[in-house]
PDB file of N, CA and C in Angstrom:
ATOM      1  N   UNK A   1     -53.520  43.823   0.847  1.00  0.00           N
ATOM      2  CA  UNK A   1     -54.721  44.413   1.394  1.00  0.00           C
ATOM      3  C   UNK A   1     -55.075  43.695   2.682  1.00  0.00           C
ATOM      4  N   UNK A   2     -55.489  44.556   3.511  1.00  0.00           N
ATOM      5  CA  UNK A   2     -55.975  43.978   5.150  1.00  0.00           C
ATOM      6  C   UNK A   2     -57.069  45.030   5.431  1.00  0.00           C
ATOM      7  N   UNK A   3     -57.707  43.856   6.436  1.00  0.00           N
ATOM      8  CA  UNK A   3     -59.342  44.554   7.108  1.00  0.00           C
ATOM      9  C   UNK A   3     -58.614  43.888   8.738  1.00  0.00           C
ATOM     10  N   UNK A   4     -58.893  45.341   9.421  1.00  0.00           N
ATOM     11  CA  UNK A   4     -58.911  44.970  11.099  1.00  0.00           C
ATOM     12  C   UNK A   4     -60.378  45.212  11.595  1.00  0.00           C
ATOM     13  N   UNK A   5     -60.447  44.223  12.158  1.00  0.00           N
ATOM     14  CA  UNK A   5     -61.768  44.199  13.227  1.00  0.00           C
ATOM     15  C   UNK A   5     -61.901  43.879  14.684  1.00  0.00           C
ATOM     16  N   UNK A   6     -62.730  44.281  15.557  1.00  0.00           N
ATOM     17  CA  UNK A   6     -62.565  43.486  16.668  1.00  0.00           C
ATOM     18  C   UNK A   6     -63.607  43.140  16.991  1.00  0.00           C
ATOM     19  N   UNK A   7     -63.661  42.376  18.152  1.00  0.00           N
ATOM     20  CA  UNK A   7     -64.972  41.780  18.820  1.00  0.00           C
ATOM     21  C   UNK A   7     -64.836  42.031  20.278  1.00  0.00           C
ATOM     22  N   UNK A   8     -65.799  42.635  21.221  1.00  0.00           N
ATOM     23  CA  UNK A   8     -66.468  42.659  22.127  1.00  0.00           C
ATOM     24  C   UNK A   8     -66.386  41.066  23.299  1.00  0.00           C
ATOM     25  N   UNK A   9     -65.871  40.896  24.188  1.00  0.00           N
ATOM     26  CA  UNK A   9     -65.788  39.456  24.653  1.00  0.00           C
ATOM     27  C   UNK A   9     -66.467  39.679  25.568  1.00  0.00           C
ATOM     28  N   UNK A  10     -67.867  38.989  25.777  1.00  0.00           N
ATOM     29  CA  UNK A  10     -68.803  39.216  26.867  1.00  0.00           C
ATOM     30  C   UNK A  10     -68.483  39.028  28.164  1.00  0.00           C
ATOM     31  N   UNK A  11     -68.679  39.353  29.206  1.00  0.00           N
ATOM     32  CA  UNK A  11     -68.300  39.259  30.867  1.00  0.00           C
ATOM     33  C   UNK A  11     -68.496  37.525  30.974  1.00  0.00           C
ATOM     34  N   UNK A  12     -67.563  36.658  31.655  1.00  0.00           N
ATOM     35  CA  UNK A  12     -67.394  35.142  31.866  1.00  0.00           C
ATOM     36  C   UNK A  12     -68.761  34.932  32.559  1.00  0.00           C
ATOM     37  N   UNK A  13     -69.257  33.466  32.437  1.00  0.00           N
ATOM     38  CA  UNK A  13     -70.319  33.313  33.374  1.00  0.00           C
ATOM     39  C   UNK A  13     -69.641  32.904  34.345  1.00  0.00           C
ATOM     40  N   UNK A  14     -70.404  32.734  35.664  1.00  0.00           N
ATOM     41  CA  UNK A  14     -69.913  32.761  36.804  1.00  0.00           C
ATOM     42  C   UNK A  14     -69.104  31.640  36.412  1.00  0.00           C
ATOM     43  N   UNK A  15     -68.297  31.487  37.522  1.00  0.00           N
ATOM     44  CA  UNK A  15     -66.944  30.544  37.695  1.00  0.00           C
ATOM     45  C   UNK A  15     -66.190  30.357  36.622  1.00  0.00           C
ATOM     46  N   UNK A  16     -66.411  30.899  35.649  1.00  0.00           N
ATOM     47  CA  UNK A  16     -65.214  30.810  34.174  1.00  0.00           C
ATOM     48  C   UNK A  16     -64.662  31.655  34.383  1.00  0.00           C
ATOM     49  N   UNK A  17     -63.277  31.272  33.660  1.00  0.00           N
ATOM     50  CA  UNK A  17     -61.788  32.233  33.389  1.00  0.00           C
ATOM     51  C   UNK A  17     -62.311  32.998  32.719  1.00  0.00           C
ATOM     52  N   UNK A  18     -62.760  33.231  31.571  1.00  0.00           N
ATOM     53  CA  UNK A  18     -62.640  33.823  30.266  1.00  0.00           C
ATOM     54  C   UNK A  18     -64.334  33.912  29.656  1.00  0.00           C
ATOM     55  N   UNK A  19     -64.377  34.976  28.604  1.00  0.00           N
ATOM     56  CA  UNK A  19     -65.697  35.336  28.038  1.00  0.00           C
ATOM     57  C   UNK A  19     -65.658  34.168  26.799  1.00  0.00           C
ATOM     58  N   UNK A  20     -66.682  34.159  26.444  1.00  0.00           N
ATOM     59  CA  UNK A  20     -66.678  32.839  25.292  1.00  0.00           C
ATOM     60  C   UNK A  20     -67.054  33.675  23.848  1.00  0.00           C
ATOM     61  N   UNK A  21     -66.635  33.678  22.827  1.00  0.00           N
ATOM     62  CA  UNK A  21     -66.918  34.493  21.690  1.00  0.00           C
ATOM     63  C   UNK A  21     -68.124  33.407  21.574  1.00  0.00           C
ATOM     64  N   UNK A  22     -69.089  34.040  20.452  1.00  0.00           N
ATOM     65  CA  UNK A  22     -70.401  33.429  19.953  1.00  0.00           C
ATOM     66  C   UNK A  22     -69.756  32.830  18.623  1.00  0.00           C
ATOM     67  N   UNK A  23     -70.549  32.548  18.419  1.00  0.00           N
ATOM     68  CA  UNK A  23     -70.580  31.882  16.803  1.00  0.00           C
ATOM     69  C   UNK A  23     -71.654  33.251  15.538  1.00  0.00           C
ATOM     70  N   UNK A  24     -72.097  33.750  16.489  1.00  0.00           N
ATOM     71  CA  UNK A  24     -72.839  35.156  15.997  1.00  0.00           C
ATOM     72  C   UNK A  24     -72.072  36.464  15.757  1.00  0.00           C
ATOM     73  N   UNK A  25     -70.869  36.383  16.823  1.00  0.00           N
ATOM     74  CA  UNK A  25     -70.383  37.965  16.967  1.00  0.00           C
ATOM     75  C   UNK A  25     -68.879  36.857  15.785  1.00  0.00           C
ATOM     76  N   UNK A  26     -68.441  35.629  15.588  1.00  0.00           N
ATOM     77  CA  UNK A  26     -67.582  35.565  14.483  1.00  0.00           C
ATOM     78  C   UNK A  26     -68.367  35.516  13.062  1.00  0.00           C
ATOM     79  N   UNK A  27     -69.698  35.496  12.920  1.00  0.00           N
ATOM     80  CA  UNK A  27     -70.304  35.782  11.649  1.00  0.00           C
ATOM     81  C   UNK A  27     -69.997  37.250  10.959  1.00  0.00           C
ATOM     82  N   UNK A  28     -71.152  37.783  12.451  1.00  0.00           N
ATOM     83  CA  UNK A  28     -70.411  39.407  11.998  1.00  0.00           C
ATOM     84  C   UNK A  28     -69.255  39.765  11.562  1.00  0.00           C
ATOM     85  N   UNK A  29     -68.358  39.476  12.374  1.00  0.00           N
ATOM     86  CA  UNK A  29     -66.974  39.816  11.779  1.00  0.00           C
ATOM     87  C   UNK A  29     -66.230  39.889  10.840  1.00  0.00           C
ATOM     88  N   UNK A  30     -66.723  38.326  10.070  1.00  0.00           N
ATOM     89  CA  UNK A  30     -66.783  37.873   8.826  1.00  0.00           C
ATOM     90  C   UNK A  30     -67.118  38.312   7.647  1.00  0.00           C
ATOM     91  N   UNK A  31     -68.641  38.840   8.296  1.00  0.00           N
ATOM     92  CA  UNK A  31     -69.908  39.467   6.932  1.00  0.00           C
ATOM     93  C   UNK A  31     -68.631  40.786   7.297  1.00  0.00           C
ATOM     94  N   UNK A  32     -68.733  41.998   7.490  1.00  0.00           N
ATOM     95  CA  UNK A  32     -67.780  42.850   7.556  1.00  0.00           C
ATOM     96  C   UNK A  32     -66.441  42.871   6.535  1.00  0.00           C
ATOM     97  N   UNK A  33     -65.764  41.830   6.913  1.00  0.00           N
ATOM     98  CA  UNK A  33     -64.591  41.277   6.116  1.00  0.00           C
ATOM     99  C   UNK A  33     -64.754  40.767   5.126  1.00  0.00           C
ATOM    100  N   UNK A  34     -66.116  40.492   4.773  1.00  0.00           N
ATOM    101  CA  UNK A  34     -66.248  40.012   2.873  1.00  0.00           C
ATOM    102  C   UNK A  34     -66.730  41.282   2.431  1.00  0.00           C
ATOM    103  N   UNK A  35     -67.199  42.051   2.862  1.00  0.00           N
ATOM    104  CA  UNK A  35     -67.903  43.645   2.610  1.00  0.00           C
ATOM    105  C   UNK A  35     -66.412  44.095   2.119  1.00  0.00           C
ATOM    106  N   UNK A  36     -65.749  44.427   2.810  1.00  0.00           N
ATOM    107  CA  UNK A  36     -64.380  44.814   2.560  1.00  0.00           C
ATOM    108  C   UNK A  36     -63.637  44.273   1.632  1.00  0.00           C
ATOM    109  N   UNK A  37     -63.582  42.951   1.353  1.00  0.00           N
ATOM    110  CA  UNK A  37     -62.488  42.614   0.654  1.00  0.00           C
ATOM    111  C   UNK A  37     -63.420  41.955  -0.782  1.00  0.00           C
ATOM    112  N   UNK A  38     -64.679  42.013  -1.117  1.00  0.00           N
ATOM    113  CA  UNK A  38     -65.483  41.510  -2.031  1.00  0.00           C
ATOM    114  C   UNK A  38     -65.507  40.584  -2.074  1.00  0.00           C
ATOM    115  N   UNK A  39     -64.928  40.651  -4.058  1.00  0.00           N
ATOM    116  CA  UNK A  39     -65.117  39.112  -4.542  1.00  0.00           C
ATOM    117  C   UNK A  39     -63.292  38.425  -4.402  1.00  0.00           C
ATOM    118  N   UNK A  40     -62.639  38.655  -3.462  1.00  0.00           N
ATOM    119  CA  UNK A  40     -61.232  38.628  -3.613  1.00  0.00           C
ATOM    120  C   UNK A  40     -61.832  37.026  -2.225  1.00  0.00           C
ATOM    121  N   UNK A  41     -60.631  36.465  -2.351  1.00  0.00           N
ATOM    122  CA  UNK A  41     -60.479  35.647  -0.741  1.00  0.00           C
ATOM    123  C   UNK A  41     -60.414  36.232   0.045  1.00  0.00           C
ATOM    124  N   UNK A  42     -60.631  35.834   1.334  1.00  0.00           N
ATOM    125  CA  UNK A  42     -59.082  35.863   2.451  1.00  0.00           C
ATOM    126  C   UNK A  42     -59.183  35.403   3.617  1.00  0.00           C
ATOM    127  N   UNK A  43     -58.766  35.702   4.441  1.00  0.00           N
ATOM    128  CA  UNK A  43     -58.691  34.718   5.723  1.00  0.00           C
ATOM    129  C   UNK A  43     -58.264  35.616   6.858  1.00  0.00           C
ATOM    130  N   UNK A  44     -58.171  34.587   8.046  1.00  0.00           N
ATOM    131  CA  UNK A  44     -57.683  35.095   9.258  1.00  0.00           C
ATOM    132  C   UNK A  44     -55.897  35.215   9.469  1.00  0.00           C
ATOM    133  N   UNK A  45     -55.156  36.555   9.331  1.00  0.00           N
ATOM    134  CA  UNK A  45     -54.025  36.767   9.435  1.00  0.00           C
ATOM    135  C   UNK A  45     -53.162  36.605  10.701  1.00  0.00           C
ATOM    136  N   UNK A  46     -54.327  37.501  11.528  1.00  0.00           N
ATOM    137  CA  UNK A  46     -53.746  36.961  13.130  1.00  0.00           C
ATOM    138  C   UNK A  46     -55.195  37.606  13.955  1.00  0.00           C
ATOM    139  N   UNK A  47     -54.672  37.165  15.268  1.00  0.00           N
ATOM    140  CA  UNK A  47     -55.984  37.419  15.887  1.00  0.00           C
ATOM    141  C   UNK A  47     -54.832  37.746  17.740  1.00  0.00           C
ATOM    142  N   UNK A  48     -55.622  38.708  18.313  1.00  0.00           N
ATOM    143  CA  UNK A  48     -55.199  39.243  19.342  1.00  0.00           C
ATOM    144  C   UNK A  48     -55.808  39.529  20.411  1.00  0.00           C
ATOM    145  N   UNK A  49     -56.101  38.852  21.606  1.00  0.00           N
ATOM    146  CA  UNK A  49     -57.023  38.740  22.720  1.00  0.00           C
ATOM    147  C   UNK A  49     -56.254  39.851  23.918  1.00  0.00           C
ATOM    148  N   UNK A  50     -56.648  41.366  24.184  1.00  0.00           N
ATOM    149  CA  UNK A  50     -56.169  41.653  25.461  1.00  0.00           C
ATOM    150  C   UNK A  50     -57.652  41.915  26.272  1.00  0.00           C
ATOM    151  N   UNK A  51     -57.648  41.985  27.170  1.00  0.00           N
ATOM    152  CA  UNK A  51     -58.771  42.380  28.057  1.00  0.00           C
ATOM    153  C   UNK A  51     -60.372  41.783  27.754  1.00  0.00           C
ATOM    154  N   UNK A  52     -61.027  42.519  27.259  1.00  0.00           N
ATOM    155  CA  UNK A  52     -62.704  42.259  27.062  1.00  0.00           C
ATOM    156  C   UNK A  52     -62.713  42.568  25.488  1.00  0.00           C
ATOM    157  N   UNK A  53     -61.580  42.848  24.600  1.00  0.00           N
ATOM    158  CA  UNK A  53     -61.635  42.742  23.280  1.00  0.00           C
ATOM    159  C   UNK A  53     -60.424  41.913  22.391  1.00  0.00           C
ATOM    160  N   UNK A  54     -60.981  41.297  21.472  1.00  0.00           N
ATOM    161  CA  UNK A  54     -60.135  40.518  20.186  1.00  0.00           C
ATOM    162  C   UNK A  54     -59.873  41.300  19.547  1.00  0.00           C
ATOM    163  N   UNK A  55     -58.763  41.475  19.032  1.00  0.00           N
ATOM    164  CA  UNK A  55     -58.747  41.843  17.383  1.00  0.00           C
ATOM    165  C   UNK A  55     -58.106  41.404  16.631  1.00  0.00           C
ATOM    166  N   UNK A  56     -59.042  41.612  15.260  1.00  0.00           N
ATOM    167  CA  UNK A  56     -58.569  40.527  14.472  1.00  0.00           C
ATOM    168  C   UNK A  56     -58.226  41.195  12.962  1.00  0.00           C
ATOM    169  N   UNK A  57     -56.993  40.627  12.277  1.00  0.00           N
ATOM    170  CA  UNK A  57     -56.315  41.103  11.383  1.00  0.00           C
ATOM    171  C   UNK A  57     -56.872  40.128   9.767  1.00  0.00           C
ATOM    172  N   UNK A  58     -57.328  40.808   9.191  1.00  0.00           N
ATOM    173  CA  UNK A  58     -57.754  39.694   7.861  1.00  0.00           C
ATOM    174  C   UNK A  58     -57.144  39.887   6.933  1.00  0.00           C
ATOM    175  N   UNK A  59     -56.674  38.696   6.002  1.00  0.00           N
ATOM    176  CA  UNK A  59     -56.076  39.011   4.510  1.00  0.00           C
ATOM    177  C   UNK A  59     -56.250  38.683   3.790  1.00  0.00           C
ATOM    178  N   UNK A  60     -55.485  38.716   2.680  1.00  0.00           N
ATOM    179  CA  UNK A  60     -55.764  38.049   1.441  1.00  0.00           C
ATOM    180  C   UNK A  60     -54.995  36.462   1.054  1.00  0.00           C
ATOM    181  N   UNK A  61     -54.318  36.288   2.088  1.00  0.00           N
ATOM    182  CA  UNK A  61     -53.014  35.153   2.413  1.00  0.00           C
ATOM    183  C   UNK A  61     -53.323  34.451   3.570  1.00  0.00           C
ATOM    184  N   UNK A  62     -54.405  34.863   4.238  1.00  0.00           N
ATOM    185  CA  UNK A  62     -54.684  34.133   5.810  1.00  0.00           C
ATOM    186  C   UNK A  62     -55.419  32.788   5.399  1.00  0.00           C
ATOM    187  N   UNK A  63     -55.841  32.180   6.559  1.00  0.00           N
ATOM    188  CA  UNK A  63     -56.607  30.774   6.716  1.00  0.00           C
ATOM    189  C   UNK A  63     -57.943  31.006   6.710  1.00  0.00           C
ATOM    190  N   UNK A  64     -58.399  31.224   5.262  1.00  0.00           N
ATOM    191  CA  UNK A  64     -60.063  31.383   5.336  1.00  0.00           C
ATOM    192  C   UNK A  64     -60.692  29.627   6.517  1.00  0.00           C
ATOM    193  N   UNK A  65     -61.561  30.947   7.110  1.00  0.00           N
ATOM    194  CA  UNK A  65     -62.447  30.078   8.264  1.00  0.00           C
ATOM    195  C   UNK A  65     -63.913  30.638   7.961  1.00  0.00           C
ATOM    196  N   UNK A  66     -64.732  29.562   8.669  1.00  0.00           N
ATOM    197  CA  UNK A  66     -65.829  29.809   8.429  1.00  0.00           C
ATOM    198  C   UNK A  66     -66.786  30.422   9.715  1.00  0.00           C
ATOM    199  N   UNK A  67     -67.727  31.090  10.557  1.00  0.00           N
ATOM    200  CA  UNK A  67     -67.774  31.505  11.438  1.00  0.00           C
ATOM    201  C   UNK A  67     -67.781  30.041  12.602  1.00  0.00           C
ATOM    202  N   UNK A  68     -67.960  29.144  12.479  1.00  0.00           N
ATOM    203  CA  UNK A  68     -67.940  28.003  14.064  1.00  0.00           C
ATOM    204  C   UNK A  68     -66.361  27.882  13.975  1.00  0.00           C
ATOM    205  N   UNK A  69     -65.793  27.967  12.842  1.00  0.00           N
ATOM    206  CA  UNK A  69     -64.287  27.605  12.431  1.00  0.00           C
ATOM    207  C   UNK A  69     -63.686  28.877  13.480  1.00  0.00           C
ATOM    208  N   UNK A  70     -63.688  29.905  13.149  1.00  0.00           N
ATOM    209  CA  UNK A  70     -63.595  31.122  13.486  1.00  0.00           C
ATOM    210  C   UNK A  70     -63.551  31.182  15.383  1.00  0.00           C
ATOM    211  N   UNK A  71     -65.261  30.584  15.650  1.00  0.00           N
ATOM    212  CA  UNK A  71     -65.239  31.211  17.016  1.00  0.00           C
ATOM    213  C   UNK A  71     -64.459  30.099  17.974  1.00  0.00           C
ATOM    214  N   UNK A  72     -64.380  28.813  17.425  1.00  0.00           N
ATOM    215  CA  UNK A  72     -63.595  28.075  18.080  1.00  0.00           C
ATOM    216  C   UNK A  72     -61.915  28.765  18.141  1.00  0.00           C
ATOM    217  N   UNK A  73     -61.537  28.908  17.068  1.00  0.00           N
ATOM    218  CA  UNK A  73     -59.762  29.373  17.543  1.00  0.00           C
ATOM    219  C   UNK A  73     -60.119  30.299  18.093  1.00  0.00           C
ATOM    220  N   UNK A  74     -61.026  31.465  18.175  1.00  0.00           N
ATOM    221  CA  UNK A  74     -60.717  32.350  19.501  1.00  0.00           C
ATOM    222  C   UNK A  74     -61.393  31.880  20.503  1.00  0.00           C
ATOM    223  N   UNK A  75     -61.661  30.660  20.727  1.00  0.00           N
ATOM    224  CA  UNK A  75     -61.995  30.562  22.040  1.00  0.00           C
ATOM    225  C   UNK A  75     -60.768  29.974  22.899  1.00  0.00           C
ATOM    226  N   UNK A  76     -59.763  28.978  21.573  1.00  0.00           N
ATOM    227  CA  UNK A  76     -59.071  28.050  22.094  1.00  0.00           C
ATOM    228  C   UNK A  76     -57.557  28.690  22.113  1.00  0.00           C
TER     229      UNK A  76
END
């Protein structure tokens, strides 16, 4: 079983490369992905950055993270 989601990557502030995910928009993502998968585990399967959106693949076999856990690897 898998849940895909994505996230929205806000416009960079000035002089940054890159949009910074929140620690809010990886909660959401999260709450979503326990909606989906209940009382089962699961985790982050893979995660995929093109343009101004992530997406992210969840399972039942992935690296449960927690949302600061979360918004750090997609930031890094």
């Amino acid at each position: 079983m898998t849940f895909e989601d994505s996230i929205n990557v806000p416009k960079p502030a000035k002089g940054a490369t890159r949009g910074i995910i929140t620690e809010k928009q990886a909660a959401a993502s999260l709450a979503l992905a326990e909606k989906a998968f209940g009382e089962s585990r699961f985790g982050l399967l893979r995660s995929e950055r093109r343009g101004g959106v992530v997406s992210l693949l969840y399972g039942l076999k992935g690296r449960a993270l927690d949302a600061k856990a979360l918004a750090y690897e997609l930031n890094n």
